[in-house]
PDB file of N, CA and C in Angstrom:
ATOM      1  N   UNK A   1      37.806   3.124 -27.723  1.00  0.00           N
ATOM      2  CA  UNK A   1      36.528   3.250 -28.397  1.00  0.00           C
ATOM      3  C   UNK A   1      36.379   2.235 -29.522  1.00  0.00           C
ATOM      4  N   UNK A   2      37.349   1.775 -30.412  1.00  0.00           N
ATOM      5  CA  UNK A   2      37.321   0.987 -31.412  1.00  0.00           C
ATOM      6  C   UNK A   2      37.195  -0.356 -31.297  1.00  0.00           C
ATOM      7  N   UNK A   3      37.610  -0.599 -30.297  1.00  0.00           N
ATOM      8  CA  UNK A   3      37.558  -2.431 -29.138  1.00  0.00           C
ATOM      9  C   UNK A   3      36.105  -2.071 -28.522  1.00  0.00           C
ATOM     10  N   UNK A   4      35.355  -1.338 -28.634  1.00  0.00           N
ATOM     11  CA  UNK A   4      34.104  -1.129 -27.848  1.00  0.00           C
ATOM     12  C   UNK A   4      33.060  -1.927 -29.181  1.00  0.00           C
ATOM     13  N   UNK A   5      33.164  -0.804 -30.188  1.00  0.00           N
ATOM     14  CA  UNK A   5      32.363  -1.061 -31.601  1.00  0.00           C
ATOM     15  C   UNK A   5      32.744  -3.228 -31.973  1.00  0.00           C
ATOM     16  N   UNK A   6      34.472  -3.176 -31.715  1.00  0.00           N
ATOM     17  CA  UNK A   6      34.134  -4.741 -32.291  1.00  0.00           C
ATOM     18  C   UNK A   6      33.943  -5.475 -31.587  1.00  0.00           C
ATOM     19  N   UNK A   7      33.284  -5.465 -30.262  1.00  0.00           N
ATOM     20  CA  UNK A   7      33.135  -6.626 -29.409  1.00  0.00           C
ATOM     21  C   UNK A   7      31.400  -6.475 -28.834  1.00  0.00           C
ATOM     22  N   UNK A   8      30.915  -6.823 -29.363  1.00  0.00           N
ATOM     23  CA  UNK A   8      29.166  -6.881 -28.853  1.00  0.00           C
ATOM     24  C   UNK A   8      28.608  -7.013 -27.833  1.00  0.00           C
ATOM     25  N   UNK A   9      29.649  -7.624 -26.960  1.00  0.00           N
ATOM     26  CA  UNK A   9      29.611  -8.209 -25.599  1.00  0.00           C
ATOM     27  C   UNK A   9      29.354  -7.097 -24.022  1.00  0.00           C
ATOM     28  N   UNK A  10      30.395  -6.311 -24.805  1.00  0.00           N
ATOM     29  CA  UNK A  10      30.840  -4.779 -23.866  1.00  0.00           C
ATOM     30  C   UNK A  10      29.850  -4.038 -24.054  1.00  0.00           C
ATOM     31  N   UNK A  11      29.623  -3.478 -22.659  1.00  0.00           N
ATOM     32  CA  UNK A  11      28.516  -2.984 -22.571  1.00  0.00           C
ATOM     33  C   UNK A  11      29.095  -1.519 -21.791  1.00  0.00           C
ATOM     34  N   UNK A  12      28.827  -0.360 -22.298  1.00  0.00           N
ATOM     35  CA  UNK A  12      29.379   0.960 -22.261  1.00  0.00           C
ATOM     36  C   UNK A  12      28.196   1.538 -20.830  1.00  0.00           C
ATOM     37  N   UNK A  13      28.526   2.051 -19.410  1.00  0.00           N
ATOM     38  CA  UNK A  13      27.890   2.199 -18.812  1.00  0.00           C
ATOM     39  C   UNK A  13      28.171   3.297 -17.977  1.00  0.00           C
ATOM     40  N   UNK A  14      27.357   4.779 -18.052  1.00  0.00           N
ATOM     41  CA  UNK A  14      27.428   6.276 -17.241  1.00  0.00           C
ATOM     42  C   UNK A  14      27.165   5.757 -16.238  1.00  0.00           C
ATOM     43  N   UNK A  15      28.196   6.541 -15.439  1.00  0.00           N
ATOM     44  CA  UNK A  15      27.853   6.364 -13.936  1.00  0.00           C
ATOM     45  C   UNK A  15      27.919   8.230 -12.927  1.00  0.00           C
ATOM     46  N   UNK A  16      26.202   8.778 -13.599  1.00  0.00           N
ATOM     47  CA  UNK A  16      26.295   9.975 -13.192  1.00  0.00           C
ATOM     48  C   UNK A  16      26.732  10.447 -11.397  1.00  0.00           C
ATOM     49  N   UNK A  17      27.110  11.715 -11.384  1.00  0.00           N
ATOM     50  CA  UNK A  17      27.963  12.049  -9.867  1.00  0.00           C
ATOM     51  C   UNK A  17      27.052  11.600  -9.204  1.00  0.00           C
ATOM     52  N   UNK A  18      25.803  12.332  -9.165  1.00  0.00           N
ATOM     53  CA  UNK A  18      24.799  12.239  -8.079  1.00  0.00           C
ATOM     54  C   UNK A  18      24.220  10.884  -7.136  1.00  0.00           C
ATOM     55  N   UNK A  19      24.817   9.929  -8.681  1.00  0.00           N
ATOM     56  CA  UNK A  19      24.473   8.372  -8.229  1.00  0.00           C
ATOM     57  C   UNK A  19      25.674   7.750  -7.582  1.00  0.00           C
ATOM     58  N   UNK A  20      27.257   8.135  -7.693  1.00  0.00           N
ATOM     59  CA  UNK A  20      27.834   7.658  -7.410  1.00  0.00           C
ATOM     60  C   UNK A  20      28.560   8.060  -6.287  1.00  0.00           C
ATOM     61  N   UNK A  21      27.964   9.155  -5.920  1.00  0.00           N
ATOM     62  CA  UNK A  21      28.245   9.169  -4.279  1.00  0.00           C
ATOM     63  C   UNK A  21      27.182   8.114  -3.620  1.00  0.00           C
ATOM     64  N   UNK A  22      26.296   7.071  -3.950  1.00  0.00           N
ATOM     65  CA  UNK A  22      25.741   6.139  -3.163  1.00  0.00           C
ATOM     66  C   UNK A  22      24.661   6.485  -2.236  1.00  0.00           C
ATOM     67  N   UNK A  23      23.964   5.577  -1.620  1.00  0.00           N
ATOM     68  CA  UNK A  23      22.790   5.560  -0.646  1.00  0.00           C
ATOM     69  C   UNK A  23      23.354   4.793   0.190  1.00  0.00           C
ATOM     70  N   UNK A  24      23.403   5.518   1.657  1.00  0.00           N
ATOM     71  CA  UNK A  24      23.797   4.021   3.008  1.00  0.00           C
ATOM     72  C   UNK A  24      22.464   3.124   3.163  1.00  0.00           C
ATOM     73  N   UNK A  25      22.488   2.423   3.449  1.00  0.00           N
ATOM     74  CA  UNK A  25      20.765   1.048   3.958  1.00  0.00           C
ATOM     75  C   UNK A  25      21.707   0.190   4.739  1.00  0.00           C
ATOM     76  N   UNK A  26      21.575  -0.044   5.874  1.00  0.00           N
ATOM     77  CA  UNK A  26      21.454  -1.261   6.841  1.00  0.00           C
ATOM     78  C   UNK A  26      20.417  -1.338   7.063  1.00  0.00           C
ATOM     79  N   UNK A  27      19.194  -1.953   6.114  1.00  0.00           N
ATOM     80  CA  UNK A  27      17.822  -2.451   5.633  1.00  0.00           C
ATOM     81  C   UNK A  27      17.698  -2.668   4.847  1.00  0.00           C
ATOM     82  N   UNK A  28      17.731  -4.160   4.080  1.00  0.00           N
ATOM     83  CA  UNK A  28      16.993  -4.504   2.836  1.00  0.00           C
ATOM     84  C   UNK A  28      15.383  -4.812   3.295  1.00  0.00           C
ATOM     85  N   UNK A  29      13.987  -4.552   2.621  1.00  0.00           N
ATOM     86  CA  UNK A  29      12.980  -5.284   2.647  1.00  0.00           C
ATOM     87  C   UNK A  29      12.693  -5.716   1.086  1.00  0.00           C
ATOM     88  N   UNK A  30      12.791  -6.981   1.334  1.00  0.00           N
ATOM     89  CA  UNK A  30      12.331  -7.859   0.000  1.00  0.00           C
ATOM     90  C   UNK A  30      11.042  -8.439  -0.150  1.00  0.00           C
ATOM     91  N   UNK A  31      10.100  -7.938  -1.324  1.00  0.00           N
ATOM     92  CA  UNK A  31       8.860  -8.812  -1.520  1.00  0.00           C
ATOM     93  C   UNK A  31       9.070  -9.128  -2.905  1.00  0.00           C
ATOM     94  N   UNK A  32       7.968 -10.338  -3.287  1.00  0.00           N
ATOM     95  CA  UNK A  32       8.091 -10.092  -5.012  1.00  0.00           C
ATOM     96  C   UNK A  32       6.408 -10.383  -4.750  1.00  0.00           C
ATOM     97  N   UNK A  33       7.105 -10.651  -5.922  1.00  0.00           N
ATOM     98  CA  UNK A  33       5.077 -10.795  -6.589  1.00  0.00           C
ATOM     99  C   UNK A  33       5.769 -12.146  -8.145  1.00  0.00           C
ATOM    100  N   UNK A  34       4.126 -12.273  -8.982  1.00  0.00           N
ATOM    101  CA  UNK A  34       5.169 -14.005  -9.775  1.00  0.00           C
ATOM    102  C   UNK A  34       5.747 -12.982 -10.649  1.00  0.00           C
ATOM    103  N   UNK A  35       5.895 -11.595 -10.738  1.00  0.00           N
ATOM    104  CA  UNK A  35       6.400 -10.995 -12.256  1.00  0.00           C
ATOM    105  C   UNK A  35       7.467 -10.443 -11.792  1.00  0.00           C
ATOM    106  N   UNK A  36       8.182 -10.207 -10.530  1.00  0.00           N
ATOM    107  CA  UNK A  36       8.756  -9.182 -10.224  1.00  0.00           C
ATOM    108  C   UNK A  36       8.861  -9.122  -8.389  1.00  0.00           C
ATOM    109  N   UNK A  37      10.598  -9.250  -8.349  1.00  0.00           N
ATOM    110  CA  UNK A  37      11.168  -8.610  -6.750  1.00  0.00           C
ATOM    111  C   UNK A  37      11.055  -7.031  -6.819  1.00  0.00           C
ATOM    112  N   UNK A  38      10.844  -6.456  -4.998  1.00  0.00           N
ATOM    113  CA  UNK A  38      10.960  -5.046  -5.189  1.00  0.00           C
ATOM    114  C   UNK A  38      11.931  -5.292  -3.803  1.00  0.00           C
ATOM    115  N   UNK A  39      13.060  -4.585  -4.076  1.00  0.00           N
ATOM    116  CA  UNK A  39      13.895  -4.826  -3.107  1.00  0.00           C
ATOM    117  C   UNK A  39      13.828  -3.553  -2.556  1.00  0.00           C
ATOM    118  N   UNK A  40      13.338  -3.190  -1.030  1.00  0.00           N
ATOM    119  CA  UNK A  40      13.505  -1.587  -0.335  1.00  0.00           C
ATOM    120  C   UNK A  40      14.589  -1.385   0.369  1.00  0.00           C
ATOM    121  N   UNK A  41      15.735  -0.078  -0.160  1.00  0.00           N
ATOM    122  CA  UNK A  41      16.792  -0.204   0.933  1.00  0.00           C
ATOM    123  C   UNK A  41      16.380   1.263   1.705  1.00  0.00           C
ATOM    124  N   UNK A  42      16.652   0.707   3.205  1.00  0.00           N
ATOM    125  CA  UNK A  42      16.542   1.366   4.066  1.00  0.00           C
ATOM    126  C   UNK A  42      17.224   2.022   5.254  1.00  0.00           C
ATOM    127  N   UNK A  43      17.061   3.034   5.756  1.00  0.00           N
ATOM    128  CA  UNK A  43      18.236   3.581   6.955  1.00  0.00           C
ATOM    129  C   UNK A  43      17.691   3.567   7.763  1.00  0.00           C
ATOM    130  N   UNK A  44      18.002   2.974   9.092  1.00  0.00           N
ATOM    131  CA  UNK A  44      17.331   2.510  10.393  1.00  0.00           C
ATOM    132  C   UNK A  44      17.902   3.317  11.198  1.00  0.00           C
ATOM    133  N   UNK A  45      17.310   4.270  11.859  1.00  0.00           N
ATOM    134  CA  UNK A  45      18.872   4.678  13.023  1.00  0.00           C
ATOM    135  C   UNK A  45      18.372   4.264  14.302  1.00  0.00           C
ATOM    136  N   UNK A  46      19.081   3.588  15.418  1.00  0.00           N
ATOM    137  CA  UNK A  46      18.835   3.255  16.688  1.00  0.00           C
ATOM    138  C   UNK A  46      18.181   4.442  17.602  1.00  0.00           C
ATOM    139  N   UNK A  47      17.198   3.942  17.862  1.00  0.00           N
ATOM    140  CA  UNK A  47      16.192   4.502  18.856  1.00  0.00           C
ATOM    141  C   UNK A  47      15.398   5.268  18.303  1.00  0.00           C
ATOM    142  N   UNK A  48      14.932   5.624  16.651  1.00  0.00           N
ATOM    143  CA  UNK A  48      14.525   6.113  15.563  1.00  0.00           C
ATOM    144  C   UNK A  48      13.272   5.286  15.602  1.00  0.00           C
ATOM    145  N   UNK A  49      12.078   5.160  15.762  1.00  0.00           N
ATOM    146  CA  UNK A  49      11.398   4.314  15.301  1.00  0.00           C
ATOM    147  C   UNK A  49      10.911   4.045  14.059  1.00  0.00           C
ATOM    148  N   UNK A  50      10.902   5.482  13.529  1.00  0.00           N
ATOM    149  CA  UNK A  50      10.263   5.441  12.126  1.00  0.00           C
ATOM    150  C   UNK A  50      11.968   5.827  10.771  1.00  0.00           C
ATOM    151  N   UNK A  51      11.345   4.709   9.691  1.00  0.00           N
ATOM    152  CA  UNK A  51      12.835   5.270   8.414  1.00  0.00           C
ATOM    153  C   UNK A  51      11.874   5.410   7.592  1.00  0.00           C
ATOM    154  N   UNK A  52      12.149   5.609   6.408  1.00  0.00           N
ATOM    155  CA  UNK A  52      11.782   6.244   5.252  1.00  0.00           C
ATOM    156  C   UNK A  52      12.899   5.206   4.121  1.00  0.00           C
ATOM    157  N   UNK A  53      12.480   4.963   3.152  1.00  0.00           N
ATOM    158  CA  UNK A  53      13.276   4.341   2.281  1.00  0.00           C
ATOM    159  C   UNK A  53      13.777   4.767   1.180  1.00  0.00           C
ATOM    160  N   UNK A  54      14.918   4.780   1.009  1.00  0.00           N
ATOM    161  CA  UNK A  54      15.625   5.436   0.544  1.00  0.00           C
ATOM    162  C   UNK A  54      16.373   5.254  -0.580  1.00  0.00           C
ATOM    163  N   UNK A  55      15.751   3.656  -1.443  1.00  0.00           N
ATOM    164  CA  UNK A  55      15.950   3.508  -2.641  1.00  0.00           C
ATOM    165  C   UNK A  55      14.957   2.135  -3.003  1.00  0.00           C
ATOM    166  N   UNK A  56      14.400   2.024  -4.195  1.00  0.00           N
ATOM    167  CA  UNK A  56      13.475   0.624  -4.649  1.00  0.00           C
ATOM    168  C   UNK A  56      14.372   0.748  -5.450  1.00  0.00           C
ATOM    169  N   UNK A  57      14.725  -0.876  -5.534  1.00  0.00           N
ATOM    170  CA  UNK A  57      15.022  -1.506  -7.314  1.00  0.00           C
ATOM    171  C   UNK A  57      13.658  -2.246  -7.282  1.00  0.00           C
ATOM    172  N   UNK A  58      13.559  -2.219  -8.281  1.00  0.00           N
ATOM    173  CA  UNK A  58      12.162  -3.605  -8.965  1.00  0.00           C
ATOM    174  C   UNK A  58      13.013  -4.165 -10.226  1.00  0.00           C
ATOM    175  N   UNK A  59      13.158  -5.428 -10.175  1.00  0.00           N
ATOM    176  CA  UNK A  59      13.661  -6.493 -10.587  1.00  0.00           C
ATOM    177  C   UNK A  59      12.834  -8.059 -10.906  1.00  0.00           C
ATOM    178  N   UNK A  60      13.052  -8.532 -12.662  1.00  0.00           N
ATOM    179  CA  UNK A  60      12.215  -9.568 -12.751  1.00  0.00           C
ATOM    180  C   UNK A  60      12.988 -10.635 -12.213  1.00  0.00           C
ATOM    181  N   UNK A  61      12.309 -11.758 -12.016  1.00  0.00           N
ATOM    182  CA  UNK A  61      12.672 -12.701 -11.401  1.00  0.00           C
ATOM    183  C   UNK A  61      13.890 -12.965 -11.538  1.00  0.00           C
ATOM    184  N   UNK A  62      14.273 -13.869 -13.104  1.00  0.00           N
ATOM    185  CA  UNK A  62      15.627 -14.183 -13.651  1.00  0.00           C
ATOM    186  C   UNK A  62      16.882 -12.914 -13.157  1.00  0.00           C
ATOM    187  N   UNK A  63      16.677 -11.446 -13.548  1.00  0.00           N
ATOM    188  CA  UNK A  63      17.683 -10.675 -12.848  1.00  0.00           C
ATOM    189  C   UNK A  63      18.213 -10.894 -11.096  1.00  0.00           C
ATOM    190  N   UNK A  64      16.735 -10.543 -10.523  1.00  0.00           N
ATOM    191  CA  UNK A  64      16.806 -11.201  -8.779  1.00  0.00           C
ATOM    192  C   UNK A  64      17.611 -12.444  -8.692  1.00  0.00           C
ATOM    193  N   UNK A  65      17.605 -13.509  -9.499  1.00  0.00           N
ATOM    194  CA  UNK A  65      18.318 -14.579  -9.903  1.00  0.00           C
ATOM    195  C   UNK A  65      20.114 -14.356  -9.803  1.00  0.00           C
ATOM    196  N   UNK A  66      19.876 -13.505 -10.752  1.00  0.00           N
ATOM    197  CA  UNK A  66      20.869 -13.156 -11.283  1.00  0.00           C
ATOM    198  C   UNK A  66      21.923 -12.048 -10.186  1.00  0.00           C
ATOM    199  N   UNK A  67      21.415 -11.571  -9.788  1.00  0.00           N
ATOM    200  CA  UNK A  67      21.851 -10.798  -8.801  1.00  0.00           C
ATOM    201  C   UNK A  67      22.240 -11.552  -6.940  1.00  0.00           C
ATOM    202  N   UNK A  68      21.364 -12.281  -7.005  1.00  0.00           N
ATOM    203  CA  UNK A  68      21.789 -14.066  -5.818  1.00  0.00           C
ATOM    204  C   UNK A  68      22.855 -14.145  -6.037  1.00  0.00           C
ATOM    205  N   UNK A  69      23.009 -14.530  -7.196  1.00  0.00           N
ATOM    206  CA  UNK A  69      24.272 -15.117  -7.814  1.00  0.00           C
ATOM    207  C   UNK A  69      25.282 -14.751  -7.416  1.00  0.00           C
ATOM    208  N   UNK A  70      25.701 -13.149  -8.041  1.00  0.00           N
ATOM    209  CA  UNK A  70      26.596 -12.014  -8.311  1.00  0.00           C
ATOM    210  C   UNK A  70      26.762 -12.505  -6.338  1.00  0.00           C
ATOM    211  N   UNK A  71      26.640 -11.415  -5.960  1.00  0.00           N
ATOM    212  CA  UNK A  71      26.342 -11.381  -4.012  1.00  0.00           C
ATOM    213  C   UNK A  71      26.946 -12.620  -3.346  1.00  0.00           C
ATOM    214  N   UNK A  72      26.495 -14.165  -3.834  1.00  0.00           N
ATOM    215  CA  UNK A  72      27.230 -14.669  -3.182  1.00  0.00           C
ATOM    216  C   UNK A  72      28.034 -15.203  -3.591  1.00  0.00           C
ATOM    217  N   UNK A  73      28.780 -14.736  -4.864  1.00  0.00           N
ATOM    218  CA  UNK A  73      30.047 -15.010  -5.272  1.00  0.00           C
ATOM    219  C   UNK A  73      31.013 -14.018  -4.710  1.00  0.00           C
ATOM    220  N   UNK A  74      30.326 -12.797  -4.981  1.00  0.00           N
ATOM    221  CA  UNK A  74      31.363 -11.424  -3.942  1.00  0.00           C
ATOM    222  C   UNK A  74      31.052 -12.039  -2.638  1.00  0.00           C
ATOM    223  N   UNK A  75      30.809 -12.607  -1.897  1.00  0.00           N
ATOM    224  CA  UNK A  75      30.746 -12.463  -0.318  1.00  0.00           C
ATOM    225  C   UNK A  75      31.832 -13.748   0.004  1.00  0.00           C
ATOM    226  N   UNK A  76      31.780 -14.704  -1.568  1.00  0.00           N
ATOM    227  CA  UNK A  76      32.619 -15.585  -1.076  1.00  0.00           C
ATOM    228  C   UNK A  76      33.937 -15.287  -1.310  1.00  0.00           C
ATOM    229  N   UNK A  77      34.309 -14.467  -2.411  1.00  0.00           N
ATOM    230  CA  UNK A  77      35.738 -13.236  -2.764  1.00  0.00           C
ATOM    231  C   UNK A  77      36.237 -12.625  -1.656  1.00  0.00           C
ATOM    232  N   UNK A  78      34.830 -12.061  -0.778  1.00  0.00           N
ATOM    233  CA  UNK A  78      35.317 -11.059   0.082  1.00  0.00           C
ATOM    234  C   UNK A  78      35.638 -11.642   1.474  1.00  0.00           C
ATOM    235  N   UNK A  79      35.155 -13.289   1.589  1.00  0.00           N
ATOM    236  CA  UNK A  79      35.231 -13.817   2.848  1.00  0.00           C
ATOM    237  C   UNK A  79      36.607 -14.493   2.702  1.00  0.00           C
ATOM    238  N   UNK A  80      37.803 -14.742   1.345  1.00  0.00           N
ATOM    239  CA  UNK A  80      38.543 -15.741   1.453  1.00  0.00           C
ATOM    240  C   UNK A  80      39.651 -14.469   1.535  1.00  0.00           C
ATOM    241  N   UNK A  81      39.379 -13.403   1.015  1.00  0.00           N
ATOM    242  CA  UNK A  81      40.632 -12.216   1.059  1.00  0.00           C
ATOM    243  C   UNK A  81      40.462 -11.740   3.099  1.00  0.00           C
ATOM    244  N   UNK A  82      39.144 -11.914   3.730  1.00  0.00           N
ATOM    245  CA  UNK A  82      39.262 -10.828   4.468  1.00  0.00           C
ATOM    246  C   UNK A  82      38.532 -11.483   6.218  1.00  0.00           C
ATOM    247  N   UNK A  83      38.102 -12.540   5.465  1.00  0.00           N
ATOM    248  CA  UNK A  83      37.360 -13.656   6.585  1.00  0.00           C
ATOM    249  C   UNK A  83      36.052 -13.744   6.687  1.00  0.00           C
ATOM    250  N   UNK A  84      35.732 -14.227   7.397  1.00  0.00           N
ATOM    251  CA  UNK A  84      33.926 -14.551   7.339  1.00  0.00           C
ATOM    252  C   UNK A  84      33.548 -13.583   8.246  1.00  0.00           C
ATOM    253  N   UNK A  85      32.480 -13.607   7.375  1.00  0.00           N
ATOM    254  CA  UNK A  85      31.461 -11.809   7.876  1.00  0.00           C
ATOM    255  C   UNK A  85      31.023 -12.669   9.211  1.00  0.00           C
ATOM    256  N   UNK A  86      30.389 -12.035  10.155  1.00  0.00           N
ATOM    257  CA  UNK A  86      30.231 -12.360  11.226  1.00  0.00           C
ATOM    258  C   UNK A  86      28.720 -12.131  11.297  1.00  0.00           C
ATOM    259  N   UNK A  87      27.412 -12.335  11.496  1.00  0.00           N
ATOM    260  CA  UNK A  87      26.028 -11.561  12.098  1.00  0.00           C
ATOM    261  C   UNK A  87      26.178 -12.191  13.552  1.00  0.00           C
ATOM    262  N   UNK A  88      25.843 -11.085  14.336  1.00  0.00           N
ATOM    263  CA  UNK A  88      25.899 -11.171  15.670  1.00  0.00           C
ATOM    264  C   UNK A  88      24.716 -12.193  15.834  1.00  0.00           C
ATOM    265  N   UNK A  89      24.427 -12.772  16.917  1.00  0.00           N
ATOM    266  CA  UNK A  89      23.634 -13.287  17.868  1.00  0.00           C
ATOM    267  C   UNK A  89      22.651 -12.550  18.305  1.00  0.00           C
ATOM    268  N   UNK A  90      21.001 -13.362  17.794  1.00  0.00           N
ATOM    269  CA  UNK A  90      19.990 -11.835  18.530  1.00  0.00           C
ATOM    270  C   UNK A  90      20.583 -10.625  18.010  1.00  0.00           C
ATOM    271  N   UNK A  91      20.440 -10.775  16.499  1.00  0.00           N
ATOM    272  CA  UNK A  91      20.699  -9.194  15.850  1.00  0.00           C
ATOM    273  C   UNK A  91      19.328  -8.672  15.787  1.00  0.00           C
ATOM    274  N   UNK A  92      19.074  -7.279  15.773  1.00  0.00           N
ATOM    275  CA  UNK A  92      18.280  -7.134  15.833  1.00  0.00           C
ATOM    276  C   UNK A  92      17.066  -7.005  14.902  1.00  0.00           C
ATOM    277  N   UNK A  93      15.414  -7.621  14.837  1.00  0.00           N
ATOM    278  CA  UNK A  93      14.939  -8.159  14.231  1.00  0.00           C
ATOM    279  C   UNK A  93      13.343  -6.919  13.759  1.00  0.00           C
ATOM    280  N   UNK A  94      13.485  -5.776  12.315  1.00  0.00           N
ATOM    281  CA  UNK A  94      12.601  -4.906  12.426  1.00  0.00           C
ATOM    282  C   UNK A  94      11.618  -5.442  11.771  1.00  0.00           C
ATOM    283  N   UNK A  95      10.704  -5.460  12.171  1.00  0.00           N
ATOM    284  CA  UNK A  95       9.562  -5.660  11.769  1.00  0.00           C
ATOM    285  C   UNK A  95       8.420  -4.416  11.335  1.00  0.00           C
ATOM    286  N   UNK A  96       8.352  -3.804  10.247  1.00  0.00           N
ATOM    287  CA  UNK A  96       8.223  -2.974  10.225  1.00  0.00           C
ATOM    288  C   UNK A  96       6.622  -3.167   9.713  1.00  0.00           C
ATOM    289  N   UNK A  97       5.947  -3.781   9.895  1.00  0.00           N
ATOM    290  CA  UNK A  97       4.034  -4.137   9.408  1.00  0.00           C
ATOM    291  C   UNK A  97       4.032  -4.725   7.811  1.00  0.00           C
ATOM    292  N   UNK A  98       5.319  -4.915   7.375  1.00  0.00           N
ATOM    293  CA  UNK A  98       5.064  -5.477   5.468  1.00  0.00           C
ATOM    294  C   UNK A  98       5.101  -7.121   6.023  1.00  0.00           C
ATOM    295  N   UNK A  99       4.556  -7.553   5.024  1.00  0.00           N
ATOM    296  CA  UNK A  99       4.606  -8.805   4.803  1.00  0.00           C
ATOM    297  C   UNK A  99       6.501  -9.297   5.245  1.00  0.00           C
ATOM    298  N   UNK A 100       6.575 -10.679   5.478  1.00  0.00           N
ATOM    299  CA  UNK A 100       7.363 -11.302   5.810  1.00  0.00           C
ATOM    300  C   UNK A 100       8.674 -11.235   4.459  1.00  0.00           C
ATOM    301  N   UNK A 101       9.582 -10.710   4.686  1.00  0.00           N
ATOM    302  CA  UNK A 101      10.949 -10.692   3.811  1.00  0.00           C
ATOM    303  C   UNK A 101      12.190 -10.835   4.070  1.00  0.00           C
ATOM    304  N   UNK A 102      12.669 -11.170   3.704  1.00  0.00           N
ATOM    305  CA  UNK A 102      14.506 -11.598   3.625  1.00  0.00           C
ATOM    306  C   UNK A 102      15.282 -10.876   3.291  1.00  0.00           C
ATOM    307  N   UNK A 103      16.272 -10.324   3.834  1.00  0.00           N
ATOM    308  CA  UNK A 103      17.518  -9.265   3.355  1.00  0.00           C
ATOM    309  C   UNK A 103      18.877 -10.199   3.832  1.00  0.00           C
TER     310      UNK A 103
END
């Protein structure tokens, strides 16, 4: 606690139960707008047509930035310990009626 008070830097952060059992999404939908990304994560299940989404972040630009960042520095951590992630060939492509986005 006393190394907390002298260092300004550290940033003290709850991580309540309910949140840290997690949300599954094999679905990101990403839009922004000029003030702000809204990233939708989503659960798709095969032969399901319809999901429901199951978490928004909204994020200003510089964070979305900032969060690029983070992601593909872990993916490059996680590709030199464990190998390169693989996306299949003709993965499959949902189009769910939003505007055009990137996950």
């Amino acid at each position: 606690m006393q190394e907390n008070k002298n260092n300004p830097n550290q940033i003290n952060i709850e991580l309540p139960d309910e949140i840290a059992e997690g949300i599954y999404s094999n679905l990101a939908i990403i839009t922004h707008s000029p003030s702000e990304f809204v990233v939708d994560f989503v659960n798709m299940m095969p032969g399901i047509p319809k999901a429901k989404v199951k978490s928004r972040i909204i994020l200003t630009p510089q964070h979305a930035k900032r969060l690029y960042k983070a992601l593909k520095d872990n993916i490059a951590k996680y590709e030199s310990m464990h190998g390169e992630i693989k996306i299949p060939e003709g993965e499959i492509n949902f189009n769910l009626g939003v505007p055009p986005a990137q996950a």
